[in-house]
Protein backbone atom coordinates (compact mmCIF):
# COMPACT_ATOMS: atom_id res chain seq x y z
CA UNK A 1 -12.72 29.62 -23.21
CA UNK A 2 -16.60 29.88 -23.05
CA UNK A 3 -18.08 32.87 -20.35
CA UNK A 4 -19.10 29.52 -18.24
CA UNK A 5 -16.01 28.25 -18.42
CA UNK A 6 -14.26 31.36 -16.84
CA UNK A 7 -17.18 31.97 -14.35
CA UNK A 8 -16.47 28.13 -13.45
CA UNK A 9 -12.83 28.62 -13.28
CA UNK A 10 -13.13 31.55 -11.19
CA UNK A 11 -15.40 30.08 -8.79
CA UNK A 12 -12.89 27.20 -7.95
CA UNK A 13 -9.75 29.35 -7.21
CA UNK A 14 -11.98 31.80 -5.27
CA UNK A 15 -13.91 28.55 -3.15
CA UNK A 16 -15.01 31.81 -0.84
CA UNK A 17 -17.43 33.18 -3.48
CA UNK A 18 -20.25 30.97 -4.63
CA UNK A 19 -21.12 30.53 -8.10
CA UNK A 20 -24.07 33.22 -8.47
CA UNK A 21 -21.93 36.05 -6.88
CA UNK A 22 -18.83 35.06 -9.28
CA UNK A 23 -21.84 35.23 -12.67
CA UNK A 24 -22.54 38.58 -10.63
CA UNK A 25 -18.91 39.81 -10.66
CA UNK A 26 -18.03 38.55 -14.16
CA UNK A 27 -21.60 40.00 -16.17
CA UNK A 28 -20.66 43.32 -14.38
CA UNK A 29 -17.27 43.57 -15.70
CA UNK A 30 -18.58 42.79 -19.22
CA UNK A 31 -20.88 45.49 -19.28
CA UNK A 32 -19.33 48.22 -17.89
CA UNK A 33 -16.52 47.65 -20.26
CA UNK A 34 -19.61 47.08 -22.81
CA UNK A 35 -21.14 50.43 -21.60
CA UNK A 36 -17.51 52.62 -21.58
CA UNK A 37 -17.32 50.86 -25.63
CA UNK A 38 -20.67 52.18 -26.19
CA UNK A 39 -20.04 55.84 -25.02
CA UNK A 40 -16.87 55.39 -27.28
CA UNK A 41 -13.99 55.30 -24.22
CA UNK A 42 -11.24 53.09 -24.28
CA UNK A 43 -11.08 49.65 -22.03
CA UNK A 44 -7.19 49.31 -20.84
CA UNK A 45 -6.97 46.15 -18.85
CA UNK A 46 -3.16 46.66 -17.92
CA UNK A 47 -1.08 43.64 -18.64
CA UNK A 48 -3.78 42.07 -21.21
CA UNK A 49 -4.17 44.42 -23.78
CA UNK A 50 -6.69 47.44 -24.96
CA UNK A 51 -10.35 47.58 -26.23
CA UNK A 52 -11.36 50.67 -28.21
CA UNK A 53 -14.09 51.14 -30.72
CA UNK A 54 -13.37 51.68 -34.74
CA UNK A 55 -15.74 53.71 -37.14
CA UNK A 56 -16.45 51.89 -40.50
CA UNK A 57 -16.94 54.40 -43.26
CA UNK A 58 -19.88 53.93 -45.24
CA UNK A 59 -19.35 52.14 -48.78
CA UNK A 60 -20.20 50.02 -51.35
CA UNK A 61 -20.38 46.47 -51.02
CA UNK A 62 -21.17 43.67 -53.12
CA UNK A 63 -23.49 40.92 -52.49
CA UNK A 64 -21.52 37.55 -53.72
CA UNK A 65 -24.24 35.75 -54.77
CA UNK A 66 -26.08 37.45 -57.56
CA UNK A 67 -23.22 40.04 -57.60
CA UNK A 68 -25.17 43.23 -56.93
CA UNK A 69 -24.05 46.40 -55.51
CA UNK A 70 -25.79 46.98 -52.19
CA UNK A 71 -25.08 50.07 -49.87
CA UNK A 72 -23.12 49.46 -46.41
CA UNK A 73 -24.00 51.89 -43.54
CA UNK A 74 -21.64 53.35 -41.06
CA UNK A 75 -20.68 51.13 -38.26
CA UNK A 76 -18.53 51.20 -35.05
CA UNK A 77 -16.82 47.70 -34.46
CA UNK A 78 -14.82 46.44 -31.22
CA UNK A 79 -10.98 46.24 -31.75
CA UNK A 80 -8.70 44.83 -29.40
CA UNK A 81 -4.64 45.22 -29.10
CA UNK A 82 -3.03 43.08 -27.25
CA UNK A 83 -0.46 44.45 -24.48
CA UNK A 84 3.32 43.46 -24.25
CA UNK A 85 2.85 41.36 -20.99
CA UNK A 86 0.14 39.59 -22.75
CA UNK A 87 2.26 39.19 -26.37
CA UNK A 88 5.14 38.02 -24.14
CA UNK A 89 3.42 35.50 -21.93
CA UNK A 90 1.91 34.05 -25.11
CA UNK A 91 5.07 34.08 -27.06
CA UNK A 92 7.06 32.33 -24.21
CA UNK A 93 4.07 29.58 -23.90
CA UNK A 94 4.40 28.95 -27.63
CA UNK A 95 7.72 28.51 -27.72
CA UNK A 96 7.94 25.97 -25.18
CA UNK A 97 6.72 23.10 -26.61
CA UNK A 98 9.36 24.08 -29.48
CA UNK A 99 11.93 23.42 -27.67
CA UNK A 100 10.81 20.63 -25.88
CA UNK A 101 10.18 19.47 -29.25
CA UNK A 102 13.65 19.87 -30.74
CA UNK A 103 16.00 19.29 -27.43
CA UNK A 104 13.95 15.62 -28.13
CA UNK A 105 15.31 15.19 -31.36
């Protein structure tokens, strides 16, 4: 699902909001979740799942064409876990069509 795709989505079940004040509502979410990520706080969106931010030590690397050793910096990177509700819902939706699939045979 694209960001215009959910902004659409959300702007048909909610026919009370137009389309502008749903990009509104959805670019505000993403960057005060963006912003908390940045000042290195946690995003807990209960029943989805957790965002928190990862250092990256700096190291060596490699480049794989010609093979040389080039120097990585230090980074921070998103990471994202996945809550039970979420891991459950997902779970049950995939297994589904598994036993559609089999009670057919």
């Amino acid at each position: 699902m694209t960001r215009s795709e959910l902004i659409a989505g959300l702007a048909e079940d909610n026919p009370h909001l137009t389309v502008a004040d749903v990009e509104r509502i959805v670019a505000a979410l993403f960057d005060e979740m963006t912003s908390a990520l940045a000042r290195g706080e946690r995003v807990e969106l209960r029943g989805f799942g957790a965002f928190t931010v990862k250092r990256r030590q700096a190291r060596a690397g490699r480049n794989p064409r010609t093979g040389e050793t080039v120097d990585v910096a230090q980074k921070s990177v998103p990471f994202f876990k996945a809550g039970k509700e979420l891991r459950e819902r997902i779970n049950k939706t995939a297994a589904a069509p598994a036993a559609k699939k089999k009670t057919a045979e």
